[in-house]
N, C-alpha and C. Protein backbone atom coordinates (compact mmCIF):
# COMPACT_ATOMS: atom_id res chain seq x y z
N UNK A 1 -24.61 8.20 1.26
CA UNK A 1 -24.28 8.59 -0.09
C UNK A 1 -22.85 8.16 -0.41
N UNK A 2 -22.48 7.79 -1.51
CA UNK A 2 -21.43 6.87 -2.29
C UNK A 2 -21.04 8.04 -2.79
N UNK A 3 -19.14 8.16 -2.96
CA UNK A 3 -18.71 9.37 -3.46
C UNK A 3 -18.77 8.68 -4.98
N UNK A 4 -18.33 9.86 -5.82
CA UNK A 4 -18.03 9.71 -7.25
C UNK A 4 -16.88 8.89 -7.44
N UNK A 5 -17.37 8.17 -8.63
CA UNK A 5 -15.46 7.94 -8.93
C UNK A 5 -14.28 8.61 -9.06
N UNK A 6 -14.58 9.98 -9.72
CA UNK A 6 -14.17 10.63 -9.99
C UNK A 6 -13.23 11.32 -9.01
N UNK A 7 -13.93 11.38 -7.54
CA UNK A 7 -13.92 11.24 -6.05
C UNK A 7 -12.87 10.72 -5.65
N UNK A 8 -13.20 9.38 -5.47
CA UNK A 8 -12.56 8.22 -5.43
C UNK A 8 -11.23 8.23 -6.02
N UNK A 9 -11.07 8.42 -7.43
CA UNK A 9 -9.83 8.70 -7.78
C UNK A 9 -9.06 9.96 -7.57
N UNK A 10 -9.59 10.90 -7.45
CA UNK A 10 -8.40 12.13 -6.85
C UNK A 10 -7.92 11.86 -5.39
N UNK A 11 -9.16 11.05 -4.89
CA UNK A 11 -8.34 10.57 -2.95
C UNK A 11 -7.10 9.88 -2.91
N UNK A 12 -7.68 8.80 -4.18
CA UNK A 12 -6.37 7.80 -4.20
C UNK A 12 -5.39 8.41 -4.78
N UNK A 13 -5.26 9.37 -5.74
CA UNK A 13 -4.27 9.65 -6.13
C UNK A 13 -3.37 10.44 -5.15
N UNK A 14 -4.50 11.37 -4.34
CA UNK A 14 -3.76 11.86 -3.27
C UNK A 14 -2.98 11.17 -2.33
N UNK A 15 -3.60 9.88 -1.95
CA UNK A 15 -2.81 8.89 -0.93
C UNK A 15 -1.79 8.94 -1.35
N UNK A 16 -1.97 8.49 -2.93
CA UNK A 16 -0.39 7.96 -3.31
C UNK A 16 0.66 8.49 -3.24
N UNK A 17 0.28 10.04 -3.57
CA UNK A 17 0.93 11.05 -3.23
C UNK A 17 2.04 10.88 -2.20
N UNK A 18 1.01 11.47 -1.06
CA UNK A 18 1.48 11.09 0.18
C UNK A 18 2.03 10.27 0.29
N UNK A 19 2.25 8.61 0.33
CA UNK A 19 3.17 7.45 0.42
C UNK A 19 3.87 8.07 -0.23
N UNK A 20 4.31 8.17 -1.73
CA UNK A 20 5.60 8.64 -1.89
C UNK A 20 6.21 9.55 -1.62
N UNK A 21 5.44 10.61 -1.16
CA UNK A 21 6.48 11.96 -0.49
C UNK A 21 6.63 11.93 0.91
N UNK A 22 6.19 11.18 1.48
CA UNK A 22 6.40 10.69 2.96
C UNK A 22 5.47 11.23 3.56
N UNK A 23 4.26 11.70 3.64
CA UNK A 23 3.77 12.82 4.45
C UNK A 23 2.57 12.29 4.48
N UNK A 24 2.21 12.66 5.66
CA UNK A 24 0.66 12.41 6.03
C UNK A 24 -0.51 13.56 5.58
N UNK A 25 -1.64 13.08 5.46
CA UNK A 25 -3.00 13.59 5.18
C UNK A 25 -4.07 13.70 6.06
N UNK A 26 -4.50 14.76 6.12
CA UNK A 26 -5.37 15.08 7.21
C UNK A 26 -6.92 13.95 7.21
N UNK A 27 -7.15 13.15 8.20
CA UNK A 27 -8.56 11.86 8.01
C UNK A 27 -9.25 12.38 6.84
N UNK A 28 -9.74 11.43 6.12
CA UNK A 28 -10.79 11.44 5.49
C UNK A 28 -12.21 11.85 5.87
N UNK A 29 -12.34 10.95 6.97
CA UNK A 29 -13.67 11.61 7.68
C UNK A 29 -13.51 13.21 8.18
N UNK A 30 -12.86 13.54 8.04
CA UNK A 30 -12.83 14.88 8.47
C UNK A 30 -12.89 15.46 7.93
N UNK A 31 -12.36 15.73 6.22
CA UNK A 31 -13.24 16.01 4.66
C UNK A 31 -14.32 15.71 4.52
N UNK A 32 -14.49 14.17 4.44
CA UNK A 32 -15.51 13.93 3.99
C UNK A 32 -16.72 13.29 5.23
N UNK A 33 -17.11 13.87 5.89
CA UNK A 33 -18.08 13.36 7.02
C UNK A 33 -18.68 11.98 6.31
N UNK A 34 -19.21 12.39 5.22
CA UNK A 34 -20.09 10.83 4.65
C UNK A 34 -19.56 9.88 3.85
N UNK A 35 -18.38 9.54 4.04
CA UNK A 35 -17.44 8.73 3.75
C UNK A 35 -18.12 7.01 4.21
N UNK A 36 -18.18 6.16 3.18
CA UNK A 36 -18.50 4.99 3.44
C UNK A 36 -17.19 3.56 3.60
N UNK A 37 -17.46 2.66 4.10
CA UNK A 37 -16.58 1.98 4.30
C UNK A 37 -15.75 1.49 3.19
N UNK A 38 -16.96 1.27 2.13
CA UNK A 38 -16.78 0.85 0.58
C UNK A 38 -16.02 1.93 -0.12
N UNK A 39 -16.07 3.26 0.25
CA UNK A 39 -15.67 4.52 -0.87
C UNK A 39 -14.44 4.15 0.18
N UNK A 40 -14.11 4.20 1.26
CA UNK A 40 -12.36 3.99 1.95
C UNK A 40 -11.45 2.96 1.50
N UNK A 41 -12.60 1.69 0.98
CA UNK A 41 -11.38 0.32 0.51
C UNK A 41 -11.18 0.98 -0.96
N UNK A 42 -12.19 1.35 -1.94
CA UNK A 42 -12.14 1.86 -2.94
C UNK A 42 -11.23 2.96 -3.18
N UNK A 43 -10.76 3.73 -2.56
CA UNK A 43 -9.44 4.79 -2.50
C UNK A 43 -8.40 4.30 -1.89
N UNK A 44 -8.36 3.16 -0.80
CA UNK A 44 -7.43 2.14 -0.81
C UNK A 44 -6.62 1.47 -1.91
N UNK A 45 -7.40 0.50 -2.79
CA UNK A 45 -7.40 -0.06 -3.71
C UNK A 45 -6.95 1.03 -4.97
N UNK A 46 -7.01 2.24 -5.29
CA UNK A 46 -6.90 2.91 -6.06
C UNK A 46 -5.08 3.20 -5.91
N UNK A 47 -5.05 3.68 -4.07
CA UNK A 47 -3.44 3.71 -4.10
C UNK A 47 -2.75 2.76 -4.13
N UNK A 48 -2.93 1.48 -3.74
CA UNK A 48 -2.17 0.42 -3.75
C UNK A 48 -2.06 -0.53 -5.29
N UNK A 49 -3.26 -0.05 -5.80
CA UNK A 49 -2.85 -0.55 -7.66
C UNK A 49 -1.80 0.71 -8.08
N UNK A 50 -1.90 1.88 -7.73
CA UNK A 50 -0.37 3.30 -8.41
C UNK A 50 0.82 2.69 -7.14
N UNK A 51 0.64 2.22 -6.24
CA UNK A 51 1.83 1.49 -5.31
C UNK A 51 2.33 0.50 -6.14
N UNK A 52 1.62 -0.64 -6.10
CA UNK A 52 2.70 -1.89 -6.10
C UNK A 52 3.90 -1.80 -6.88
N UNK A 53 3.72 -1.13 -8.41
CA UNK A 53 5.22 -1.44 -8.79
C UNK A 53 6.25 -0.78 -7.95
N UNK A 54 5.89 0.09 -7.41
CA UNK A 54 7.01 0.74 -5.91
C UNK A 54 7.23 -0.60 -5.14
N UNK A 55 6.18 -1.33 -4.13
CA UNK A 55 6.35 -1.71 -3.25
C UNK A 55 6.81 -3.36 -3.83
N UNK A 56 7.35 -3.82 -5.13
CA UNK A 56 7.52 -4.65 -5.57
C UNK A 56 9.35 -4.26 -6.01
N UNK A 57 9.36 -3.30 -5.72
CA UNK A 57 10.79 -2.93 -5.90
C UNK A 57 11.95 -2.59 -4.99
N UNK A 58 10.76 -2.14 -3.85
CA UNK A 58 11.30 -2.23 -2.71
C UNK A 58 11.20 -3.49 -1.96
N UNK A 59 10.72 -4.25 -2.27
CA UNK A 59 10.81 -5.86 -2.12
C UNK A 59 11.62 -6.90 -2.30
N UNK A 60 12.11 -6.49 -3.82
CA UNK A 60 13.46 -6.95 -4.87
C UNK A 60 14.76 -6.38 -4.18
N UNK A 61 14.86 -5.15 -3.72
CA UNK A 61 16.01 -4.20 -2.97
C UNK A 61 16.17 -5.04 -1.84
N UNK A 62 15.24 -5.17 -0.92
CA UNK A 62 15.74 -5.93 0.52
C UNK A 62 15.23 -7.12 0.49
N UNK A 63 15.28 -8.19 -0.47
CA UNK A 63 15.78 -9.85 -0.88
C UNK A 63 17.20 -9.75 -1.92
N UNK A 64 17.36 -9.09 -2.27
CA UNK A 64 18.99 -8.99 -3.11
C UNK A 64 20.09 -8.41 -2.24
């Protein structure tokens, strides 16, 4: 079973969370037992599109 989007987007938002407050999150599989490979790149992809303008700035900081 495929989580919701809806799903999907509160995980990622949570990741993002986490990256910016420094702190780790307890596995996914351990919430969610039926976690698919596709719903993990998909909450991937969710934090790293609310990342990049961070990680594009911290990019600009250590090349200047």
């Amino acid at each position: 079973m495929t989580m919701t989007p809806a799903l999907i987007e509160q995980l990622g938002d949570e990741l993002y969370q986490a990256l910016t407050q420094r702190q780790t999150l307890e596995p996914l599989t351990n919430l969610h037992a039926d976690i698919t490979i596709e719903d993990a790149y998909a909450i991937q992809q969710k934090c790293w599109r609310a990342a990049w303008p961070l990680v594009k700035k911290w990019s600009a900081r250590k090349l200047a």
